[in-house]
Protein backbone atom coordinates (compact mmCIF):
# COMPACT_ATOMS: atom_id res chain seq x y z
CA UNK A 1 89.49 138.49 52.36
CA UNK A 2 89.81 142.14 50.65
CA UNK A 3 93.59 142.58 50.80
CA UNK A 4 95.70 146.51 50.82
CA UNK A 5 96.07 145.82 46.78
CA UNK A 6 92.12 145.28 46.00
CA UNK A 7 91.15 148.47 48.62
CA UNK A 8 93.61 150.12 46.62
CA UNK A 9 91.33 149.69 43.33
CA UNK A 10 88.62 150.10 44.85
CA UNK A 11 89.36 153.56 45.89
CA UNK A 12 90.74 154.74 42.17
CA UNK A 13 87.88 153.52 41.23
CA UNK A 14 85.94 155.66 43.38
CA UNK A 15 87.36 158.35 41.88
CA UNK A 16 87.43 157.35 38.50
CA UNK A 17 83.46 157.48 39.18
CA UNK A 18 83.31 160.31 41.21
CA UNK A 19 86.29 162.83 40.64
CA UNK A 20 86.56 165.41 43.61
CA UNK A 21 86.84 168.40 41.62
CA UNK A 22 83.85 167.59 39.82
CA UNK A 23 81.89 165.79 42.56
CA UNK A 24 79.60 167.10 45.12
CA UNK A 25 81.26 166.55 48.59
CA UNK A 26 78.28 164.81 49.60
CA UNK A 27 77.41 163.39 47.05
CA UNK A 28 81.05 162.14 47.31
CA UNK A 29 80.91 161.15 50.94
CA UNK A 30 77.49 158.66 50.27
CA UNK A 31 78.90 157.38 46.75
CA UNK A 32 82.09 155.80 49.04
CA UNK A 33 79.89 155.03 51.96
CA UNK A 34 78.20 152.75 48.88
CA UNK A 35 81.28 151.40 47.85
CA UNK A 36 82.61 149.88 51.15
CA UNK A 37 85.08 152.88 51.83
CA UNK A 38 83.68 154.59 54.78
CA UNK A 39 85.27 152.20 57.54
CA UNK A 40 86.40 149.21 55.93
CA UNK A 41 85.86 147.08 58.83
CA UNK A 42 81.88 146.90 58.85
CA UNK A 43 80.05 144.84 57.07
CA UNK A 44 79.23 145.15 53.56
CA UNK A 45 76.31 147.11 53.11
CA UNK A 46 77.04 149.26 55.97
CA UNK A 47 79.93 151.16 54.53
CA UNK A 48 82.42 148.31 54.82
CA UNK A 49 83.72 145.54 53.20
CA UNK A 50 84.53 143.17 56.44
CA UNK A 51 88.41 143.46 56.18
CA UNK A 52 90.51 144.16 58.90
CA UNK A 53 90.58 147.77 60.45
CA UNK A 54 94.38 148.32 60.11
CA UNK A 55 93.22 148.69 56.38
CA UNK A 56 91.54 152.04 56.79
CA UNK A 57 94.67 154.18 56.04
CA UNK A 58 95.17 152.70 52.62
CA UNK A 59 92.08 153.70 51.53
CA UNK A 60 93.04 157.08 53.85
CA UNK A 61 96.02 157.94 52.12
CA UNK A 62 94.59 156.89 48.76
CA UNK A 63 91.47 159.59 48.67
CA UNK A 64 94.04 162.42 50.63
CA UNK A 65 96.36 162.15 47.99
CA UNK A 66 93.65 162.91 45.37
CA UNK A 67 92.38 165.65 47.24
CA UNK A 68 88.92 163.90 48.24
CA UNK A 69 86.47 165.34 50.61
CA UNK A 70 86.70 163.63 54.07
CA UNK A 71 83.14 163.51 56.64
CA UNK A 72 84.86 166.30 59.18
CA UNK A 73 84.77 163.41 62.02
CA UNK A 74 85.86 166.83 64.22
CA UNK A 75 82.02 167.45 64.58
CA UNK A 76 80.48 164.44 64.79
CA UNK A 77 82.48 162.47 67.06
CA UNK A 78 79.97 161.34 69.34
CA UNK A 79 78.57 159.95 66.29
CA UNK A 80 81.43 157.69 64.51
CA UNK A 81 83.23 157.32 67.88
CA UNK A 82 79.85 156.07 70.13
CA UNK A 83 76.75 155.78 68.30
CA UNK A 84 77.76 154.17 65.15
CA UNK A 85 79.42 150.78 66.90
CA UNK A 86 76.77 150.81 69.59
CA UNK A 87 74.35 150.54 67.03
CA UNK A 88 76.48 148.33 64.99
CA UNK A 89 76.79 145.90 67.71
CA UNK A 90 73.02 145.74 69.04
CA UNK A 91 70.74 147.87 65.98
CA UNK A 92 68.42 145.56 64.53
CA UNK A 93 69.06 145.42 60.24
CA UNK A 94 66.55 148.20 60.08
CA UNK A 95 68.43 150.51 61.97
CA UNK A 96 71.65 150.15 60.95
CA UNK A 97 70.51 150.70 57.76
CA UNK A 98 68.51 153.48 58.57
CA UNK A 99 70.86 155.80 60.83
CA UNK A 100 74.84 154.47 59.56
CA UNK A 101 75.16 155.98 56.30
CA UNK A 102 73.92 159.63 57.09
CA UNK A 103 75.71 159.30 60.33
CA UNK A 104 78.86 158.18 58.61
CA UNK A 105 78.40 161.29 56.15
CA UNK A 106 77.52 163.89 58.60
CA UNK A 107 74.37 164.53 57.55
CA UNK A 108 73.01 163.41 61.07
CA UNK A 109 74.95 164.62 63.64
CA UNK A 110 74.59 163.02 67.46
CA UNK A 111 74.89 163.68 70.35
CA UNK A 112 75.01 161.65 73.86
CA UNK A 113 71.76 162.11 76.91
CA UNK A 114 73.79 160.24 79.59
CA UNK A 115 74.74 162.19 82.41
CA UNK A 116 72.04 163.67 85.18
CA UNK A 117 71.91 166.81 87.69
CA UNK A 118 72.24 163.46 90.07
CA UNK A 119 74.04 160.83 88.10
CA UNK A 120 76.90 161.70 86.87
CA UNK A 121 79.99 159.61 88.11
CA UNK A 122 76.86 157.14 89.72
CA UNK A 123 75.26 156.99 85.93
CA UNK A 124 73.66 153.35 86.71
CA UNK A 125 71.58 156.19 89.50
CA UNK A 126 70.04 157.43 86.52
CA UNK A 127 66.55 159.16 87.36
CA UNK A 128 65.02 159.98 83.96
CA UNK A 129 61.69 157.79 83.16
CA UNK A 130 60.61 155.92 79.73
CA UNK A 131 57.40 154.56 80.82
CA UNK A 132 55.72 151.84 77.89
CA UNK A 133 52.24 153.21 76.45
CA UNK A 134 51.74 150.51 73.28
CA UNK A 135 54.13 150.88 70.77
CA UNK A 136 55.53 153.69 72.51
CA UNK A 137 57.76 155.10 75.48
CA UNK A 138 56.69 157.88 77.03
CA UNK A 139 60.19 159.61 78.41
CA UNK A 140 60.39 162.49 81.15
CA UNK A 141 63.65 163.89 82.85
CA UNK A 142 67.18 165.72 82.59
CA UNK A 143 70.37 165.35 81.17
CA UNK A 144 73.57 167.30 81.28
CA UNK A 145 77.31 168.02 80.41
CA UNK A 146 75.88 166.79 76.56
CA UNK A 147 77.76 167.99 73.98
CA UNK A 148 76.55 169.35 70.63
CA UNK A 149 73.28 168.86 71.67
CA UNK A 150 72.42 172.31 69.65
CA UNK A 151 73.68 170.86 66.57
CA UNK A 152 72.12 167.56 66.93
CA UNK A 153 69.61 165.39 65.32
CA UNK A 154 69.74 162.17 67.27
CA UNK A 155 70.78 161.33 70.62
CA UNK A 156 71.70 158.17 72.23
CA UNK A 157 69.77 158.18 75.22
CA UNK A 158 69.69 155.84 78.57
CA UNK A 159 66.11 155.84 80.69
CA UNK A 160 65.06 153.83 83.81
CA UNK A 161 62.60 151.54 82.55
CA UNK A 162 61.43 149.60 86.20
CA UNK A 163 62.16 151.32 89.17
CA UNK A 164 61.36 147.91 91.05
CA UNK A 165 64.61 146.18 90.19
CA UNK A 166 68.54 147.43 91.01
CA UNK A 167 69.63 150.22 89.12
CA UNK A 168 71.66 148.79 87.18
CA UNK A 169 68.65 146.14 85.56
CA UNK A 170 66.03 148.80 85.01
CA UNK A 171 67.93 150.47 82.14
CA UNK A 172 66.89 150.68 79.13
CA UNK A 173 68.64 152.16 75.91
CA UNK A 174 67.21 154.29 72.92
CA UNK A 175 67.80 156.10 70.02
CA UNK A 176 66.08 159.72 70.43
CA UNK A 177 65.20 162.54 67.58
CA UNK A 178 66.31 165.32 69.10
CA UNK A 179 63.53 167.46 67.16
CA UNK A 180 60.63 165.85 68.44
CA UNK A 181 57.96 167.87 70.78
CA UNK A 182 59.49 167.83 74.00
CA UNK A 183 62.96 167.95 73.95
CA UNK A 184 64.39 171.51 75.20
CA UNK A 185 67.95 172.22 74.47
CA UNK A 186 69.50 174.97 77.19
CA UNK A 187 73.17 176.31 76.94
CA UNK A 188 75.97 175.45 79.33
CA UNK A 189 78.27 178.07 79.57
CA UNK A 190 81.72 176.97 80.62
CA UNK A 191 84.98 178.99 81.97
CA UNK A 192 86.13 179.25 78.55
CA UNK A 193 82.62 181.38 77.63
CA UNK A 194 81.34 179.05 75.12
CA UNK A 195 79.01 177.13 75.88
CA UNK A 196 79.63 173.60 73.47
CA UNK A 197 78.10 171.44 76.55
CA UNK A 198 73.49 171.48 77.51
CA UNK A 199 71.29 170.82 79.31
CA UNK A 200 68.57 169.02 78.09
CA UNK A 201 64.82 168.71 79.44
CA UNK A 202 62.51 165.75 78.09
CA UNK A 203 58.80 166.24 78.81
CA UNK A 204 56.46 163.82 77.59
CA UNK A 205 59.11 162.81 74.55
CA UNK A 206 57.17 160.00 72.77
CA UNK A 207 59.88 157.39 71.52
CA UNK A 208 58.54 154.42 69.31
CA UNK A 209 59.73 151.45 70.22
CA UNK A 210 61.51 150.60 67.07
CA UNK A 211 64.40 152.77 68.57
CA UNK A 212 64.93 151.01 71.40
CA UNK A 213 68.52 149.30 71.22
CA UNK A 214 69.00 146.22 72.13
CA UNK A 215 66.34 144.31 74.98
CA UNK A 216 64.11 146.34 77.84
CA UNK A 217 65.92 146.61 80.70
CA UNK A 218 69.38 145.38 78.94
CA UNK A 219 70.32 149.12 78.21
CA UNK A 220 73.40 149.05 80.22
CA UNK A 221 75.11 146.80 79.24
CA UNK A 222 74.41 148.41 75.74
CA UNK A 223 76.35 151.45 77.59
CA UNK A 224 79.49 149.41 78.14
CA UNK A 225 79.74 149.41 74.68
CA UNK A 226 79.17 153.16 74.44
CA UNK A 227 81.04 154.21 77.54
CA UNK A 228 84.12 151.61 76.44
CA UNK A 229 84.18 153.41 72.80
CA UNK A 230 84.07 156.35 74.58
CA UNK A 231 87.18 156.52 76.58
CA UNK A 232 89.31 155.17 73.22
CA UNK A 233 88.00 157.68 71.23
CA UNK A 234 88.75 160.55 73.83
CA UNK A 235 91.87 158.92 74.97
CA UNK A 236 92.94 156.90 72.52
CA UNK A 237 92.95 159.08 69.04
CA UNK A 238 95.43 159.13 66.63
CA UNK A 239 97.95 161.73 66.34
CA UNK A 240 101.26 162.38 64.38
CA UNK A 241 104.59 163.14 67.17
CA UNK A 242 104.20 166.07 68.52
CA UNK A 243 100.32 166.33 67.68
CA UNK A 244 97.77 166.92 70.51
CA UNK A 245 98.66 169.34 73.72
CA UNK A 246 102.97 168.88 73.46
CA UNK A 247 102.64 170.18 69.65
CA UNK A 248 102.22 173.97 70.79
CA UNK A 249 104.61 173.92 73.33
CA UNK A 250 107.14 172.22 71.98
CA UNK A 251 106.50 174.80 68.54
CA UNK A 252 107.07 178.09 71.29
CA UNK A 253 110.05 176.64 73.25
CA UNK A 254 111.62 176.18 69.67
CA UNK A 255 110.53 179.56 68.54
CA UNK A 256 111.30 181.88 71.70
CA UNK A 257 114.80 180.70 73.31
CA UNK A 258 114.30 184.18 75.71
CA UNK A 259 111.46 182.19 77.37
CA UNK A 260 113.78 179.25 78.28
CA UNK A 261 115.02 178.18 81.80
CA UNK A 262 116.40 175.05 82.94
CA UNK A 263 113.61 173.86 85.17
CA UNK A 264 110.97 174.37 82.39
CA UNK A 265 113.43 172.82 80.56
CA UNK A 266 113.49 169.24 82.43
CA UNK A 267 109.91 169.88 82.81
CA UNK A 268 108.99 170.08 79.05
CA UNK A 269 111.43 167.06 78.29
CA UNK A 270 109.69 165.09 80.69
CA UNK A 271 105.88 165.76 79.66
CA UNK A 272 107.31 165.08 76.03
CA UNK A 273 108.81 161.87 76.71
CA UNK A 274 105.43 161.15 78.22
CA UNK A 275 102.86 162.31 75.57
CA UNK A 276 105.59 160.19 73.02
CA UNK A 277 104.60 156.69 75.26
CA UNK A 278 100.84 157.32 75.98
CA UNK A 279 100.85 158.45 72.15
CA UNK A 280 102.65 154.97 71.20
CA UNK A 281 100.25 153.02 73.87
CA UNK A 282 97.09 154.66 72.39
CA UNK A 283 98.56 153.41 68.57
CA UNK A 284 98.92 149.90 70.37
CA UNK A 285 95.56 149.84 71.72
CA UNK A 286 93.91 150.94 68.54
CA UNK A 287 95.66 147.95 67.22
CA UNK A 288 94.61 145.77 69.84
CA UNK A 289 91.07 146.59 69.18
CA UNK A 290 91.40 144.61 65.16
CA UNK A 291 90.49 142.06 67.50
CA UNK A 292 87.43 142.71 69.07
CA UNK A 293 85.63 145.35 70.75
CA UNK A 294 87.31 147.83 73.27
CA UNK A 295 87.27 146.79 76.96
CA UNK A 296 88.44 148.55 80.32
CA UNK A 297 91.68 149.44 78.85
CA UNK A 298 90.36 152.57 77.00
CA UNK A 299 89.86 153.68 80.74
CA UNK A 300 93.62 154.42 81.40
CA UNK A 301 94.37 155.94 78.07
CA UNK A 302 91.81 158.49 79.16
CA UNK A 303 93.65 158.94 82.54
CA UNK A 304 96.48 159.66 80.77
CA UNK A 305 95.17 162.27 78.10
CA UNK A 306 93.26 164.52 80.71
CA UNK A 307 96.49 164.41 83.39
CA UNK A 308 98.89 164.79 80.64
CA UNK A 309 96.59 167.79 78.74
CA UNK A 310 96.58 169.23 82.20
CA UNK A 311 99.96 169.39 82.84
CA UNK A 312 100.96 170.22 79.27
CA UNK A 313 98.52 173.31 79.13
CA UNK A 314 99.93 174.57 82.43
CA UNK A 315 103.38 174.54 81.52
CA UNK A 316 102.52 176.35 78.46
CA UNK A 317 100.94 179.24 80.24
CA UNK A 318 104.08 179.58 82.86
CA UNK A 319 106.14 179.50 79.89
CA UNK A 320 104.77 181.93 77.99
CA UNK A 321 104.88 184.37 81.17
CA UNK A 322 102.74 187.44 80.72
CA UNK A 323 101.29 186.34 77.53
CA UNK A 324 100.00 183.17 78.90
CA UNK A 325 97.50 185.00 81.06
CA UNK A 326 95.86 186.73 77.85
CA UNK A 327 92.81 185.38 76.43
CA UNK A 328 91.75 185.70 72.86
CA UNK A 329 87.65 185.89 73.04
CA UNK A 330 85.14 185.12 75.98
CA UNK A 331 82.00 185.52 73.38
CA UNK A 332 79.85 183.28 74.44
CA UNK A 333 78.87 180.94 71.26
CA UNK A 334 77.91 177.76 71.12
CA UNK A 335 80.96 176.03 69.07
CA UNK A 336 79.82 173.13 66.40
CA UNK A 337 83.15 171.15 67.50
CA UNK A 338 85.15 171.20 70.24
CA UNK A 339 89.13 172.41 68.99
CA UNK A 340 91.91 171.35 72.24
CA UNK A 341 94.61 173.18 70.60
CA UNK A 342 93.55 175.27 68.00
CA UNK A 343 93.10 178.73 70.06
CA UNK A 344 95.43 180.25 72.54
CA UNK A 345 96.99 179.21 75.52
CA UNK A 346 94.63 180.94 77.92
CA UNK A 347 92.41 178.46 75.80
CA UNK A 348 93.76 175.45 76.64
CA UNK A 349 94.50 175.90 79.93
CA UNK A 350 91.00 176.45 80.96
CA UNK A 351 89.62 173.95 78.16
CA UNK A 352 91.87 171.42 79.65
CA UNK A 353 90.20 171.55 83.37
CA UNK A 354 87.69 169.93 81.64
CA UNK A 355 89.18 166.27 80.43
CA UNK A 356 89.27 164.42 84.15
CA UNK A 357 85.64 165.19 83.88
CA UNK A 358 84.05 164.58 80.81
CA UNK A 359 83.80 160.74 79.10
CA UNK A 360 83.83 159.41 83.08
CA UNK A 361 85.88 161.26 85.78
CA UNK A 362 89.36 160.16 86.91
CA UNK A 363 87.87 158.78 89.50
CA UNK A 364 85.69 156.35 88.20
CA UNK A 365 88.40 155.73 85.69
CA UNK A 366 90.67 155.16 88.45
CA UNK A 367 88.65 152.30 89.49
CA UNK A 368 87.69 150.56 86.78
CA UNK A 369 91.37 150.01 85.85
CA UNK A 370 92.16 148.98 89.21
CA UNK A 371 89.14 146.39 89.05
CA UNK A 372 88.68 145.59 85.59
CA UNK A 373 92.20 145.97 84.28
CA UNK A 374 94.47 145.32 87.29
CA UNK A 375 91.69 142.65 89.30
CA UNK A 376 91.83 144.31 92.21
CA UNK A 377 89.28 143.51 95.04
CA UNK A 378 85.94 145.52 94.34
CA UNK A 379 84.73 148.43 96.68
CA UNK A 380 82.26 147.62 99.22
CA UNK A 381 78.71 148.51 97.45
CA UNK A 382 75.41 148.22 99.51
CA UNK A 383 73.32 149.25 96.83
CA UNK A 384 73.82 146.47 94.26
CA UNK A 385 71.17 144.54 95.89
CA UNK A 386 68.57 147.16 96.01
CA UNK A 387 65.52 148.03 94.12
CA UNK A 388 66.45 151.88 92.26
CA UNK A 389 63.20 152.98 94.09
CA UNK A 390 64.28 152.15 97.72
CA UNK A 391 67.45 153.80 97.36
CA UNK A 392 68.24 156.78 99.18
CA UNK A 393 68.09 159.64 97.25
């Protein structure tokens, strides 16, 4: 068992051998994927060392006090927060050891070819087609809402594989280069003018079958995993007090007492008091997760982020008044990571419109902690039963 003292020496040592200063930053990044550093909790081999993941912020605090380079997770987060377990938990050896390490490092960023023009909160409805010539899958269709898709090498990707069985059988999951013939990347512009989510057409993408994940027609349940990741990542990331959404506010009600009143008052203590507990409950769930993979519960931490980032953002704008309605820059560009609370108000506000939609809908989310979490009776479904091909459509 590698205890805090030995991943202590292991990371001096890391920069005994490579000193920041001196080292390339990637160069850096792979030498401590080598040594186990990366996320201590994988396997050896894979950039771990197989001790527990509560360990991760000694080696943390170890390289940020010597001024080491870190992989800019920011713009990769589909990557380290989706692909990377996914693949973990169902890659054969060859693929883990093919895609971890430059995913880990950045080199390979990914992105995530999940959602349809007609399966979006329905995903299991998914339309698009892998069809099995040989060695290889043959994939036509549309996805949407995917992020980063213009910076992207790799997607994970989720095709219907046998029409003949219920949708939720004939799934199939695979690991797609984004720059093979085929694959058309189309911006998204949003209300905020950029345009950081695609739309992506497949035509005649030729996958090989040695990136397929996990068994034909197995691929959602290979999802869960994904989709479960997913909502901790969005919902459940780790922040200082007062980081996230409240941080700004909180920063301009200190800084401008001639915007105060009482009600905005009692309204700002209360969303604080809030983003303080779901802050504390995301912490506990992160904790909770040493012990296995993350289930259902990552769905309400994700309820709570988009209401609460909602809320928060709103408040901000009526308490800035006049200034709140300003807006810094509608260029449209097409952003290589996604910033909640690093542009204005106006910013955030409209940004925010966008988190009871994006990593499953409030909705959905809605019920799967009522079923999954709280074991409430299921909604009637008449479609379970029923080959994807006979639905109606």
């Amino acid at each position: 068992m590698t205890d805090a003292d030995e991943l202590v020496r292991r990371t001096r040592e890391l920069l005994d051998q490579n000193p920041p200063a001196s080292t390339d930053r990637l160069e850096f990044l792979r030498a401590r994927f080598d040594a186990g550093l990366a996320w201590v909790h994988y396997p050896e081999g894979l950039g771990g060392l197989g001790a527990p993941r509560h360990l991760q912020v000694v080696v943390d605090a170890e390289l940020e006090a010597a001024g080491a380079p870190d992989n800019d997770a920011r713009r990769n987060g589909i990557g380290l927060g989706m692909a990377a377990p996914t693949i973990l938990k169902y890659g054969t050896e060859e693929q883990k050891q093919r895609f971890l390490r430059p995913l880990w490092t950045g080199e390979e960023v990914w992105c995530q070819l999940f959602s349809e023009p007609g399966a979006g909160s329905d995903l299991a409805a998914l339309g698009t087609r892998a069809v099995r010539e040989g060695d290889t899958w043959v994939v036509n269709g549309q996805k949407v809402w995917t992020s980063g898709a213009h910076n992207a090498r790799w997607a994970i990707l989720i095709a219907r594989t046998d029409p003949a069985v219920p949708k939720h059988a004939g799934i199939t999951y695979f690991l797609c280069d984004m720059t093979d013939p085929g694959v058309d990347v189309r911006p998204l512009r949003q209300i905020t003018g950029e345009a950081e989510f695609n739309e992506v057409f497949l035509t005649d993408v030729r996958i090989p079958d040695s990136r397929r994940l996990g068994e034909i027609g197995d691929g959602w349940r290979v999802a869960q995993t994904t989709l479960n990741n997913e909502r901790v990542a969005i919902g459940g990331m780790r922040l200082p007090r007062e980081g996230g959404m409240i941080g700004p506010v909180a920063k301009t009600w200190r800084e401008r007492p001639e915007l105060r009143t009482h009600d905005l008052h009692q309204r700002l203590l209360k969303l604080w008091v809030e983003a303080e507990v779901s802050r504390l409950t995301a912490e506990r769930l992160r904790q909770q997760l040493v012990a296995g993979q993350p289930g259902p519960e990552g769905a309400g931490m994700k309820l709570a982020f988009a209401r609460l980032n909602q809320e928060i953002s709103g408040l901000e704008v009526e308490l800035r008044g006049e200034e709140g309605l300003l807006y810094d820059d509608w260029t449209m560009r097409r952003p290589e990571l996604v910033d909640f609370t690093g542009r204005d108000a106006g910013y955030r506000y409209l940004r925010a419109k966008g988190n009871s939609i994006e990593g499953g809908t409030s909705e959905v989310l809605l019920n799967i902690v009522a079923e999954r979490v709280l074991g409430l009776p299921a909604e009637p479904r008449t479609d379970k039963d029923v080959a994807w091909k006979d639905l109606a459509r």
